[in-house]
C-alpha atoms as a PDB file:
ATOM      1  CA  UNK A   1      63.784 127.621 210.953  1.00  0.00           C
ATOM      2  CA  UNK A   2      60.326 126.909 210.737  1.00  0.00           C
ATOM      3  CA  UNK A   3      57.260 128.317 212.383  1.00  0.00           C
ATOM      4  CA  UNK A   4      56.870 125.350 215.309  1.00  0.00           C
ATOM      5  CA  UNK A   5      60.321 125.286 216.321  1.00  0.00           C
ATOM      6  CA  UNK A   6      61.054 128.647 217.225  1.00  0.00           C
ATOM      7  CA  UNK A   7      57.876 128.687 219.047  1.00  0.00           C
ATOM      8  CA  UNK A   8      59.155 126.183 221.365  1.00  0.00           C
ATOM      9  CA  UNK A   9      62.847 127.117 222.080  1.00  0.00           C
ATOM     10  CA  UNK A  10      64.161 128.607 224.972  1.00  0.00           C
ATOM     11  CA  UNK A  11      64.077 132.509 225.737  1.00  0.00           C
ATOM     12  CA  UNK A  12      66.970 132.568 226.630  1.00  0.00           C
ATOM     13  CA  UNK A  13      67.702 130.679 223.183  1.00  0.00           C
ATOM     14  CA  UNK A  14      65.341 133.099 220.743  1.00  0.00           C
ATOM     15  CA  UNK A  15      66.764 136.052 222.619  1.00  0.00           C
ATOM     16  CA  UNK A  16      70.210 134.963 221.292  1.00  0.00           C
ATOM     17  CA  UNK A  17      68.385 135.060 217.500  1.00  0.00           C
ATOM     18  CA  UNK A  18      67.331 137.987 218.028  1.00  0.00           C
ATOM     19  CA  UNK A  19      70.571 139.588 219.448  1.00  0.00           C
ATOM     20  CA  UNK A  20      72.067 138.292 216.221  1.00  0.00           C
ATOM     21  CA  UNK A  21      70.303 140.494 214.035  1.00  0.00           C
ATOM     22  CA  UNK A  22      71.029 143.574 215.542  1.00  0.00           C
ATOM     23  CA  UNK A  23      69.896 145.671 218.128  1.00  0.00           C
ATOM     24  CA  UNK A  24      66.076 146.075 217.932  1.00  0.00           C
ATOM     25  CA  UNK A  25      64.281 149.386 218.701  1.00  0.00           C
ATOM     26  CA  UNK A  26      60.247 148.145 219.846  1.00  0.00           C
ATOM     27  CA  UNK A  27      57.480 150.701 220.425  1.00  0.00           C
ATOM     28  CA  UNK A  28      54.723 148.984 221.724  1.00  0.00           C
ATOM     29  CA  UNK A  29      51.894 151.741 222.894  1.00  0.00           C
ATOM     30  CA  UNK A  30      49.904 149.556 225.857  1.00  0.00           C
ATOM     31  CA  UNK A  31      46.673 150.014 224.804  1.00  0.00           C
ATOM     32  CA  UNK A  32      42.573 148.670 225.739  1.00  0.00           C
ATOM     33  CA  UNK A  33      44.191 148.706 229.067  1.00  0.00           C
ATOM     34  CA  UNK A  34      40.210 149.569 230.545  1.00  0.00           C
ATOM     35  CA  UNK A  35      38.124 147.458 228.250  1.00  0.00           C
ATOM     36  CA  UNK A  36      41.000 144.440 229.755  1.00  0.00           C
ATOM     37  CA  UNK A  37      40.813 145.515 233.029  1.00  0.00           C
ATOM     38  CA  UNK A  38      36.692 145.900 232.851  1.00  0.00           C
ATOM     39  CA  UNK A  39      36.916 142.503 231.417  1.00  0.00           C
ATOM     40  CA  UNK A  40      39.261 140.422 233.432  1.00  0.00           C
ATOM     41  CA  UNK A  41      38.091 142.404 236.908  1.00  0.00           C
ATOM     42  CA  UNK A  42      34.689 142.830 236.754  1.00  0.00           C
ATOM     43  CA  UNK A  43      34.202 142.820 240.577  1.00  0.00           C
ATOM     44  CA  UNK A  44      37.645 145.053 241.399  1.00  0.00           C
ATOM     45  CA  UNK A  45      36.044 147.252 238.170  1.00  0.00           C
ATOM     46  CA  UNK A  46      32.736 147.646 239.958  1.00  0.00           C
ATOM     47  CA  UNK A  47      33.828 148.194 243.731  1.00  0.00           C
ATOM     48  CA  UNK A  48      36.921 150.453 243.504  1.00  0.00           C
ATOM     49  CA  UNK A  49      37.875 151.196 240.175  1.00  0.00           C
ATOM     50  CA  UNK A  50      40.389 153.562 240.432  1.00  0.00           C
ATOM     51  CA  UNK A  51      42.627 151.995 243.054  1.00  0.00           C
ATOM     52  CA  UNK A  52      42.481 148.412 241.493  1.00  0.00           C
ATOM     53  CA  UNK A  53      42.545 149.453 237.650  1.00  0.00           C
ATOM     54  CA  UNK A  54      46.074 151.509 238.539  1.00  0.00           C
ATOM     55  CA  UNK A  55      47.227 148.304 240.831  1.00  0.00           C
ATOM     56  CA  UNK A  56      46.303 145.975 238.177  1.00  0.00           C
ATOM     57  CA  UNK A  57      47.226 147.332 235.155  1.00  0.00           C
ATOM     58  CA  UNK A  58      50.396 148.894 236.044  1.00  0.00           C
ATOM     59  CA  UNK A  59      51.317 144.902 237.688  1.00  0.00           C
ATOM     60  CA  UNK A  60      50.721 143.571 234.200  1.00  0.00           C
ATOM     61  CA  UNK A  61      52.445 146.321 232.184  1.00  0.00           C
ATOM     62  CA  UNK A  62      55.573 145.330 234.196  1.00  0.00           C
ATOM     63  CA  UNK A  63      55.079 141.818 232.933  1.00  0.00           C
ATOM     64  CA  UNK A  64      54.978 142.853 229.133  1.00  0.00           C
ATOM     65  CA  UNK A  65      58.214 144.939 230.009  1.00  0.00           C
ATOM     66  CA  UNK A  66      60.192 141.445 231.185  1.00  0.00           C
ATOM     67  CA  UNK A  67      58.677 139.476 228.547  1.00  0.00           C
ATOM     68  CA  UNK A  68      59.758 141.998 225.902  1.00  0.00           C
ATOM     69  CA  UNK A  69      63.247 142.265 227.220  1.00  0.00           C
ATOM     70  CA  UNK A  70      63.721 138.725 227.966  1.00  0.00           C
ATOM     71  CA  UNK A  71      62.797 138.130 224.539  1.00  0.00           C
ATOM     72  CA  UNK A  72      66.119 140.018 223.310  1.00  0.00           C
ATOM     73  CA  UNK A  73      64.598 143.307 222.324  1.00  0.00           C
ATOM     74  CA  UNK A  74      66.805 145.803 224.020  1.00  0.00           C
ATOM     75  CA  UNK A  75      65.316 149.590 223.440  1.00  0.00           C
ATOM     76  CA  UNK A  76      61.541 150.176 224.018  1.00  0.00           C
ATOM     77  CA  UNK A  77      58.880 152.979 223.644  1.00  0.00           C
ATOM     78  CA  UNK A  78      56.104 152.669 225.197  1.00  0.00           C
ATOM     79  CA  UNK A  79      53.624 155.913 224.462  1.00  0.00           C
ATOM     80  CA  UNK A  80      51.593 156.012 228.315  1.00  0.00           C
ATOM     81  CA  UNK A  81      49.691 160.284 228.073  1.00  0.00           C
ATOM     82  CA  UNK A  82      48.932 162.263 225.071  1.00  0.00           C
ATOM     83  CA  UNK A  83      46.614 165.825 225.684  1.00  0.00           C
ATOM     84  CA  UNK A  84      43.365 163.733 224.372  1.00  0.00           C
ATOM     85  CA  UNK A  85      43.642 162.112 227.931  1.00  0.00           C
ATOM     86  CA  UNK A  86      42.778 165.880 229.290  1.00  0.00           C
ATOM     87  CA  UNK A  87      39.694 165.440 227.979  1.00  0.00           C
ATOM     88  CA  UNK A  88      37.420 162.221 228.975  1.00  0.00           C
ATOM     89  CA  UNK A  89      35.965 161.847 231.572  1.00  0.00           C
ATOM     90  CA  UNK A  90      35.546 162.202 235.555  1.00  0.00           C
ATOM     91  CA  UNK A  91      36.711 158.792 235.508  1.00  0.00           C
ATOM     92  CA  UNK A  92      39.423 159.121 233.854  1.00  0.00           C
ATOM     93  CA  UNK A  93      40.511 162.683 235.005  1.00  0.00           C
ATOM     94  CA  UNK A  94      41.609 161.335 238.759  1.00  0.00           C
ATOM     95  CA  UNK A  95      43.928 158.677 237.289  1.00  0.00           C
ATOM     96  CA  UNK A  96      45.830 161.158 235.348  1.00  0.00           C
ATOM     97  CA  UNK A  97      48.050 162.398 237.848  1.00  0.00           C
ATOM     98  CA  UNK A  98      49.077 159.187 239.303  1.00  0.00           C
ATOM     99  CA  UNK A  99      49.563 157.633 235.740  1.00  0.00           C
ATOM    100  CA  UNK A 100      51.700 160.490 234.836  1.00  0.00           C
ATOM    101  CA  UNK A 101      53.976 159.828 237.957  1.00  0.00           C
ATOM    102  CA  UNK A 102      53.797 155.712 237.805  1.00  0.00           C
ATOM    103  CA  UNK A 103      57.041 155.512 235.679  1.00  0.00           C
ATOM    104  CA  UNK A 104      59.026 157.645 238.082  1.00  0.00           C
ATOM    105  CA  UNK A 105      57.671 156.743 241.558  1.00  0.00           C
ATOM    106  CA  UNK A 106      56.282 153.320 241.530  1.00  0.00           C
ATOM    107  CA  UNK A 107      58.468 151.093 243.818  1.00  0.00           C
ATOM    108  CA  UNK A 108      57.936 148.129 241.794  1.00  0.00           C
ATOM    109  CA  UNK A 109      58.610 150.012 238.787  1.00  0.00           C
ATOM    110  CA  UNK A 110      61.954 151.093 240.045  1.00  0.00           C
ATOM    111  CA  UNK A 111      62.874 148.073 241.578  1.00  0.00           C
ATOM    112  CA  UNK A 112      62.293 146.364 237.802  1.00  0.00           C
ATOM    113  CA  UNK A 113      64.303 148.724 236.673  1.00  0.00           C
ATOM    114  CA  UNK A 114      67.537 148.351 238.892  1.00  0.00           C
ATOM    115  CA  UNK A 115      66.773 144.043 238.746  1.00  0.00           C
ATOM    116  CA  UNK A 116      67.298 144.349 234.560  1.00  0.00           C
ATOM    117  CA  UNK A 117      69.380 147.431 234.914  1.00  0.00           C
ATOM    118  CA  UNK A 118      67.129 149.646 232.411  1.00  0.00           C
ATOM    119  CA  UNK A 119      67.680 153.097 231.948  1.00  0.00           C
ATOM    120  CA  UNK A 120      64.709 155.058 231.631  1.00  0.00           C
ATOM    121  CA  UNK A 121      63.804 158.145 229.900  1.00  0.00           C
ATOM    122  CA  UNK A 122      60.524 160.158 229.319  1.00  0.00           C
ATOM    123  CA  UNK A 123      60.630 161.705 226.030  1.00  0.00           C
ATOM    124  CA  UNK A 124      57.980 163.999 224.333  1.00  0.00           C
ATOM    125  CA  UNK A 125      56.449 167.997 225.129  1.00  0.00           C
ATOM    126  CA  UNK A 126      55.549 167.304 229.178  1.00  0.00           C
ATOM    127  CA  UNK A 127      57.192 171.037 229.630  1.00  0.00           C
ATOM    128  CA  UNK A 128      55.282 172.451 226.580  1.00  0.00           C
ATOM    129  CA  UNK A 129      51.921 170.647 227.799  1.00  0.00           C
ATOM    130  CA  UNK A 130      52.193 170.003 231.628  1.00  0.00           C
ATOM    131  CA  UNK A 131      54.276 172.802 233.220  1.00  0.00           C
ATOM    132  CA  UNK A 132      51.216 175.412 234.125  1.00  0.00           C
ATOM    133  CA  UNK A 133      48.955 172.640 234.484  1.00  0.00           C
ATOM    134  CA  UNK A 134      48.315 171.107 238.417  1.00  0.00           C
ATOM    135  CA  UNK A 135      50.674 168.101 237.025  1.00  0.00           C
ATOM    136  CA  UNK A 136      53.593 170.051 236.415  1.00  0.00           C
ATOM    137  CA  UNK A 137      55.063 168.070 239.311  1.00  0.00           C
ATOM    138  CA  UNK A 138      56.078 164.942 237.086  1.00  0.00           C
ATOM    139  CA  UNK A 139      58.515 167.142 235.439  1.00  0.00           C
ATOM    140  CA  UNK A 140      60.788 166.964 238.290  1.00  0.00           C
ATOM    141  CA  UNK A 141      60.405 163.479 238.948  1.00  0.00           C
ATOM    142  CA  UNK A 142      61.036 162.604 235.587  1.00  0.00           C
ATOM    143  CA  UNK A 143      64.004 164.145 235.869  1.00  0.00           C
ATOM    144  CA  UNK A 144      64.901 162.320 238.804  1.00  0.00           C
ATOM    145  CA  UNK A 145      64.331 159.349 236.991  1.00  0.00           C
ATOM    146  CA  UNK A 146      66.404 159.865 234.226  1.00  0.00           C
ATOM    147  CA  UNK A 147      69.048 160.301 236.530  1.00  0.00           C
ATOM    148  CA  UNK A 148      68.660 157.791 239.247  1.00  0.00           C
ATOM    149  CA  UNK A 149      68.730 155.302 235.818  1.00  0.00           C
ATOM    150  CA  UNK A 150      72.031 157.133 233.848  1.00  0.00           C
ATOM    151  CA  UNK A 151      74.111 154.069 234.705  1.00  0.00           C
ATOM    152  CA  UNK A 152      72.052 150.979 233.965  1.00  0.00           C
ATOM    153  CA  UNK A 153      73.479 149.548 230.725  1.00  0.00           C
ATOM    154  CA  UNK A 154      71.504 146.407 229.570  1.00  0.00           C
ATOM    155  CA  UNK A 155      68.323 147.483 228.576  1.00  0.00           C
ATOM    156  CA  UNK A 156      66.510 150.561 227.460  1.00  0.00           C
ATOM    157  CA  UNK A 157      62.934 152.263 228.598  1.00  0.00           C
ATOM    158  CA  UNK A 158      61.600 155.500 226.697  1.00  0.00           C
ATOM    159  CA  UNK A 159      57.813 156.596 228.024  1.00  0.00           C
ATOM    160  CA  UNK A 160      56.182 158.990 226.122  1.00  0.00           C
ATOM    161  CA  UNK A 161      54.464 161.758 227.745  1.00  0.00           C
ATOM    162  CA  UNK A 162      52.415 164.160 224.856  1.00  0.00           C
ATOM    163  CA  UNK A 163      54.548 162.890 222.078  1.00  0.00           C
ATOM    164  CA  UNK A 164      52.254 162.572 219.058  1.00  0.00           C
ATOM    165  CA  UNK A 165      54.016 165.683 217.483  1.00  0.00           C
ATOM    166  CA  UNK A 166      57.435 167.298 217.491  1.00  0.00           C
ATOM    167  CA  UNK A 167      57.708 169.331 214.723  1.00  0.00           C
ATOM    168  CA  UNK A 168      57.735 172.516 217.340  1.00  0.00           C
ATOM    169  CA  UNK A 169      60.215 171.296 219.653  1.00  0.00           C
ATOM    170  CA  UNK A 170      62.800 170.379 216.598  1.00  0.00           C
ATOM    171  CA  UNK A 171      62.273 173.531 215.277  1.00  0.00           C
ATOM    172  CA  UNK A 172      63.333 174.919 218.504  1.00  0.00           C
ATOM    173  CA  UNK A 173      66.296 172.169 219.001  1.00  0.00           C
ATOM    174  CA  UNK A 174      67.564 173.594 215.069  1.00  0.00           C
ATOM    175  CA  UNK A 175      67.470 177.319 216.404  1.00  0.00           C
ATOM    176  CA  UNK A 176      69.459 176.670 219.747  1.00  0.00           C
ATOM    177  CA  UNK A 177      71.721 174.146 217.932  1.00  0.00           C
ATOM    178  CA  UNK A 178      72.358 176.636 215.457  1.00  0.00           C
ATOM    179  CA  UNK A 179      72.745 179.273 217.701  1.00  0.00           C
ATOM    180  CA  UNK A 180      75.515 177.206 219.657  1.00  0.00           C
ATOM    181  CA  UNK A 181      77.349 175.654 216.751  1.00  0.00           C
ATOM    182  CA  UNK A 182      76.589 178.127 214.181  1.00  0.00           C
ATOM    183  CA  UNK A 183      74.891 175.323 211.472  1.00  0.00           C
ATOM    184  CA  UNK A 184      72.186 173.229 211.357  1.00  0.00           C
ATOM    185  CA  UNK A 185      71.895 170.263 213.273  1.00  0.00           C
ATOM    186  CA  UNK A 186      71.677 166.731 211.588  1.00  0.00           C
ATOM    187  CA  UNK A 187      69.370 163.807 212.121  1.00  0.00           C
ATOM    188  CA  UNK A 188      71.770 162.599 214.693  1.00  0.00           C
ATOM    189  CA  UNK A 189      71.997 165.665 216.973  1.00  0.00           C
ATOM    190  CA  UNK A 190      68.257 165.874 216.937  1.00  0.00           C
ATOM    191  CA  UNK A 191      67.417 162.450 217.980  1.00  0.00           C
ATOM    192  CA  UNK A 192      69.952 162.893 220.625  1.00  0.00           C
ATOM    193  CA  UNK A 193      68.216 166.409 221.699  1.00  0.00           C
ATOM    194  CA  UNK A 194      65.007 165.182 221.350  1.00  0.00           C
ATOM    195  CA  UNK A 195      65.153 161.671 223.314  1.00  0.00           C
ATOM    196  CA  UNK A 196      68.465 162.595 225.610  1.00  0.00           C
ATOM    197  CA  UNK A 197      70.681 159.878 223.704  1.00  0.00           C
ATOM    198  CA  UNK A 198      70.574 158.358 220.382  1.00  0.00           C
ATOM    199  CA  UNK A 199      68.030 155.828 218.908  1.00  0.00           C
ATOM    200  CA  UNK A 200      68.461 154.012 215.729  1.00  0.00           C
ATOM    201  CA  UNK A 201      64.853 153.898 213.421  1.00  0.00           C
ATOM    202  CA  UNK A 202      62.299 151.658 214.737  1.00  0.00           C
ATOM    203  CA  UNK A 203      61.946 147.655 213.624  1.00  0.00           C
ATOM    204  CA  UNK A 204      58.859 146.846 215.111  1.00  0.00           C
ATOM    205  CA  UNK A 205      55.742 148.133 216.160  1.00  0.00           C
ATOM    206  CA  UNK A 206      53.157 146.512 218.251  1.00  0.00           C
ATOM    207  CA  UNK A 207      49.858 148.377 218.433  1.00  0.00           C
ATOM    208  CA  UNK A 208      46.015 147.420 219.115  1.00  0.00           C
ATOM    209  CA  UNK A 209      42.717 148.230 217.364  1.00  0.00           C
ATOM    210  CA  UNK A 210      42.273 150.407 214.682  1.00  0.00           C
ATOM    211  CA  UNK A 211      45.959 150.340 212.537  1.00  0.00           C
ATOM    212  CA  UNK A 212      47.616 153.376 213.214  1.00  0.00           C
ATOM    213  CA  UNK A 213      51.190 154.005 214.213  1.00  0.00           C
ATOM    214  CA  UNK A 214      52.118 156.905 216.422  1.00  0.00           C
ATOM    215  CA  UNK A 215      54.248 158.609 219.026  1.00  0.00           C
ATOM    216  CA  UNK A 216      57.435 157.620 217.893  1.00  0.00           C
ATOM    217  CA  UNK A 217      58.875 160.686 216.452  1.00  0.00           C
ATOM    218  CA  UNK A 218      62.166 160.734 214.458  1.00  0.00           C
ATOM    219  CA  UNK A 219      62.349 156.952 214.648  1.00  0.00           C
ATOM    220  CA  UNK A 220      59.977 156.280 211.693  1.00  0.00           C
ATOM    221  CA  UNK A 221      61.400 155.675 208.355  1.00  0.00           C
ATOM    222  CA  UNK A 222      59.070 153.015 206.718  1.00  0.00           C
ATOM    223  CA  UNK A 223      60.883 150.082 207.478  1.00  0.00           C
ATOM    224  CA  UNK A 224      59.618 149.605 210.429  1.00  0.00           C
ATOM    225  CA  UNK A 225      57.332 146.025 210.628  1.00  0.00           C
ATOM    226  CA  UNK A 226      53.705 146.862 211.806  1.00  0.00           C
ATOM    227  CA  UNK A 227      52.003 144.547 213.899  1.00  0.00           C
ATOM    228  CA  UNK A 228      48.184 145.042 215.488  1.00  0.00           C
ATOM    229  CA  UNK A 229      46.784 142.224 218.069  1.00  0.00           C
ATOM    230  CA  UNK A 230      43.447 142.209 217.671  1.00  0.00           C
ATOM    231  CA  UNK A 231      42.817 141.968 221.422  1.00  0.00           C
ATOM    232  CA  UNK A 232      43.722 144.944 223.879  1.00  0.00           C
ATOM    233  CA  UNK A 233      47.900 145.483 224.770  1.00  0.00           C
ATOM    234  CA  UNK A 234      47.844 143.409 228.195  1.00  0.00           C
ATOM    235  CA  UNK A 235      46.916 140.301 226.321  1.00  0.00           C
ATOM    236  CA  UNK A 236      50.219 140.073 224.622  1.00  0.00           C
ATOM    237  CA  UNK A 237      51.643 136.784 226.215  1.00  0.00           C
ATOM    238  CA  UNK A 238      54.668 134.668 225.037  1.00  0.00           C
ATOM    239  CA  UNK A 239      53.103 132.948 221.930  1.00  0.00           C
ATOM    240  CA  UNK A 240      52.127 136.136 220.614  1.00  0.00           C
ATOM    241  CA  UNK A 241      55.193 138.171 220.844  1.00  0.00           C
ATOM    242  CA  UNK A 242      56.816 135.101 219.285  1.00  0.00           C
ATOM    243  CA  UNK A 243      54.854 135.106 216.529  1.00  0.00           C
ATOM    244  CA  UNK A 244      55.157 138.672 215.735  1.00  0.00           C
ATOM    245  CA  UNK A 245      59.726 138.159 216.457  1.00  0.00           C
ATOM    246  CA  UNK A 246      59.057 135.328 213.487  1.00  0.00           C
ATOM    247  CA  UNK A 247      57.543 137.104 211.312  1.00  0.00           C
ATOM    248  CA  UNK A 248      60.051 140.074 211.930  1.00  0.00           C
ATOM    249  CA  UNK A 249      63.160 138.049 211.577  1.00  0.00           C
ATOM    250  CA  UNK A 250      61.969 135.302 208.733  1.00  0.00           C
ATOM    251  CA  UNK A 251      58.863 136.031 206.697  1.00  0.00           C
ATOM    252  CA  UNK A 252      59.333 139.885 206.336  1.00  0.00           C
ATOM    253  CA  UNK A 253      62.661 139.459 205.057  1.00  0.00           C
ATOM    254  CA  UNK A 254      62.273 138.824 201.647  1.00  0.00           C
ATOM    255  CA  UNK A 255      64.005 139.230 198.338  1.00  0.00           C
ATOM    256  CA  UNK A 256      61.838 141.587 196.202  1.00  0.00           C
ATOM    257  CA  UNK A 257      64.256 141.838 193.157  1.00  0.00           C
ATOM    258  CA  UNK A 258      62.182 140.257 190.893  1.00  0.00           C
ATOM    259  CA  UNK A 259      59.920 136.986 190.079  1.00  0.00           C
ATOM    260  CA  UNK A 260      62.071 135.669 187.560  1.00  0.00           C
ATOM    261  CA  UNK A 261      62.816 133.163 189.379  1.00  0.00           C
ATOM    262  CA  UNK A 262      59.056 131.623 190.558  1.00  0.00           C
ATOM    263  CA  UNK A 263      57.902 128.856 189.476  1.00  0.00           C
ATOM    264  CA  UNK A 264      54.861 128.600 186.830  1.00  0.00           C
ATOM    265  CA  UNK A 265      53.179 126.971 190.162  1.00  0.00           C
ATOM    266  CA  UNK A 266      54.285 130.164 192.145  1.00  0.00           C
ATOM    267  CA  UNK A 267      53.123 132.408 190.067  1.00  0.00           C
ATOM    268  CA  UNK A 268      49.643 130.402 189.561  1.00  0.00           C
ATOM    269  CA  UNK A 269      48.859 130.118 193.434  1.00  0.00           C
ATOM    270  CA  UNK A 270      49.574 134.333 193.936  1.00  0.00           C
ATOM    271  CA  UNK A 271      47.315 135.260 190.673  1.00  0.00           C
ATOM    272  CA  UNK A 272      44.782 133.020 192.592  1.00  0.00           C
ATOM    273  CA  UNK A 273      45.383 134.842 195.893  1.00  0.00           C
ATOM    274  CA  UNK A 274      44.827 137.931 194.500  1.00  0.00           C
ATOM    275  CA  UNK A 275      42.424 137.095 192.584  1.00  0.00           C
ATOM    276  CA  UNK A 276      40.496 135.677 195.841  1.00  0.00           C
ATOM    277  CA  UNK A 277      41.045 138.761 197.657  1.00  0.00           C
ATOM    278  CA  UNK A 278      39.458 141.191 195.124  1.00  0.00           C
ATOM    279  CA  UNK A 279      37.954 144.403 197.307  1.00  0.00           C
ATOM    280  CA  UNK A 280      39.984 143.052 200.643  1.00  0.00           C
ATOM    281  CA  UNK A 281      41.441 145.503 202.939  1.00  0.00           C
ATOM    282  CA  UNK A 282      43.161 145.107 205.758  1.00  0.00           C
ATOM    283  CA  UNK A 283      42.292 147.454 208.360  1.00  0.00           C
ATOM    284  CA  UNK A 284      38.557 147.332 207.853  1.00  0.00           C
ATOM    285  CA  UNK A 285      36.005 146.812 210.436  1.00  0.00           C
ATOM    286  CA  UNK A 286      32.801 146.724 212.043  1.00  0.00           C
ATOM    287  CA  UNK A 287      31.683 149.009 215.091  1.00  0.00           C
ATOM    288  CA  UNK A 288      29.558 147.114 217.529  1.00  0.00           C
ATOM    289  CA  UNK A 289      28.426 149.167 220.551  1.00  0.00           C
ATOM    290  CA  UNK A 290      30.394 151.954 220.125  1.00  0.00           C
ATOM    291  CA  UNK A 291      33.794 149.653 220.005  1.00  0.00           C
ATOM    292  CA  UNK A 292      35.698 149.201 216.623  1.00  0.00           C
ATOM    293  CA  UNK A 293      36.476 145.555 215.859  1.00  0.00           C
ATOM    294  CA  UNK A 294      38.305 144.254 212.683  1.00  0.00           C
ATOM    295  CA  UNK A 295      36.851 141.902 209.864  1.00  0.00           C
ATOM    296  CA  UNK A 296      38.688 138.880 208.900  1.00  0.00           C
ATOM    297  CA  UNK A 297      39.778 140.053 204.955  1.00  0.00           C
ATOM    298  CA  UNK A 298      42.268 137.630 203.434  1.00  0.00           C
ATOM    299  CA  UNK A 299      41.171 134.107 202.043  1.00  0.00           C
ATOM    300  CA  UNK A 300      43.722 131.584 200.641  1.00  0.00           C
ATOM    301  CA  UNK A 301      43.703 129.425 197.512  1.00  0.00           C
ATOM    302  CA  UNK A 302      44.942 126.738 199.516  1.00  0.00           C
ATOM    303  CA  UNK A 303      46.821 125.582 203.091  1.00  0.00           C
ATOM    304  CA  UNK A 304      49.708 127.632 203.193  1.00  0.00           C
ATOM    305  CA  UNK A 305      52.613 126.226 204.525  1.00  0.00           C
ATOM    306  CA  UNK A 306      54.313 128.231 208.175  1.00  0.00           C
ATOM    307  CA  UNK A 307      52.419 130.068 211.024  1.00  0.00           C
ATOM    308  CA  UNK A 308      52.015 133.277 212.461  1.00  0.00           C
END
């Protein structure tokens, strides 16, 4: 199928493709969510910023959950507090508290959830990071959460909450397994400890700015397709996420066994890529007023046939 026409079938039609191939495990960390909001409401940004930067941004991060789902994708993480948060800003200090509890208490939230019957989980070291803290609080309600969504079936909805390492909390998960079961736990057991049910390795990952992938413990085994918009998270619309499901499903999957079988032409127009692309890099930029922004690297020979 070629680039155009999957770009204009139904959802309901590409979520079917990507059924086909499996379940798909997503991590898309919503990020730039104040440089979008500052942006797109300048006037809510200057008058009340707190109140309408919550209101707004938590609307549209509901929007990117029903587009993602709707698109067939039917587990996703979405990373929402690490500990850096603990240290900007005044201004970023009072929306701490009610970010941490937006997954559990928000009533649109929760009525999103029980419309596309997602179950929800927060997984990550809140205890180790939040319980003597004055947001200890969540921990209940996160609880409450994962309970009030045990039964939902369709879809799945992981936040993480100070997951960016979990090399202390396995450790402890091997001790107490062993301790129970006298032997060691395997990978199975510990994603099942570590999230509260078991996730199969990661296929895509959608992140923003500067390439890095993150807060998906476990669930990383370097197969997983990397993808970085180059504007913030809440910008993702339906074109986008298309583009990045083609390039999942069709151009990624590719036969690397060998190049016997390229034509002299082939061959010819990727010497001349490469050659054209001498000291490229993807993943370099420019900082312009204290804000990183990529550089376009790659230059080809020729039109290249496709899109994304």
């Amino acid at each position: 199928m070629d680039f155009e026409t999957f770009q204009q079938l139904p959802t309901a039609e590409i979520a079917r493709l990507v059924k086909e191939t499996g379940p798909k495990v997503c991590v898309f960390p919503i990020n730039g969510t104040r440089r979008w909001f500052i942006l797109e409401y300048p006037e809510e940004a200057r008058s009340n910023f707190a109140e309408a930067y919550m209101r707004l941004t938590w609307r549209r991060q509901i929007e990117l959950y029903r587009l993602i789902f709707d698109h067939g994708i039917e587990t996703l993480l979405t990373p929402i507090f690490g500990p850096d948060l603990l240290e900007r800003g005044e201004e970023y200090a009072q929306l701490i508290l009610p970010g941490l509890l937006w997954c559990a208490r928000d009533q649109e939230l929760l009525d999103f959830y029980a419309a596309y019957d997602v179950r929800v989980r927060v997984y990550g070291d809140a205890r180790r990071y939040l319980q003597d803290t004055p947001y200890a609080a969540v921990l209940e309600a996160y609880e409450e959460l994962a309970q009030r969504t045990a039964s939902h079936r369709s879809f799945r909805l992981f936040f993480g909450v100070c997951a960016h390492d979990a090399t202390e909390t396995v450790a402890e998960i091997g001790i107490r397994f062993y301790q129970q079961h006298g032997r060691a736990p395997n990978r199975r057991e510990i994603v099942e400890a570590y999230y509260g049910e078991y996730l199969e390795p990661v296929d895509i990952f959608i992140g923003f700015d500067r390439p890095a992938a993150f807060d998906m413990p476990l669930l990383a085994t370097g197969s997983e397709d990397l993808y970085f918009t180059v504007s913030p998270s809440p910008y993702l619309d339906t074109y986008t996420l298309r583009t990045i499901l083609y390039d999942h499903m069709y151009s990624r999957r590719v036969d690397e066994s060998g190049y016997s079988g390229l034509t002299p032409e082939e061959l010819a127009w990727m010497r001349n890529f490469y050659r054209a692309n001498l000291g490229r890099v993807l993943g370099v930029g420019v900082k312009r007023g204290g804000v990183w922004y990529p550089l376009p690297q790659v230059e080809f020979p020729n039109s290249i046939a496709g899109g994304g």
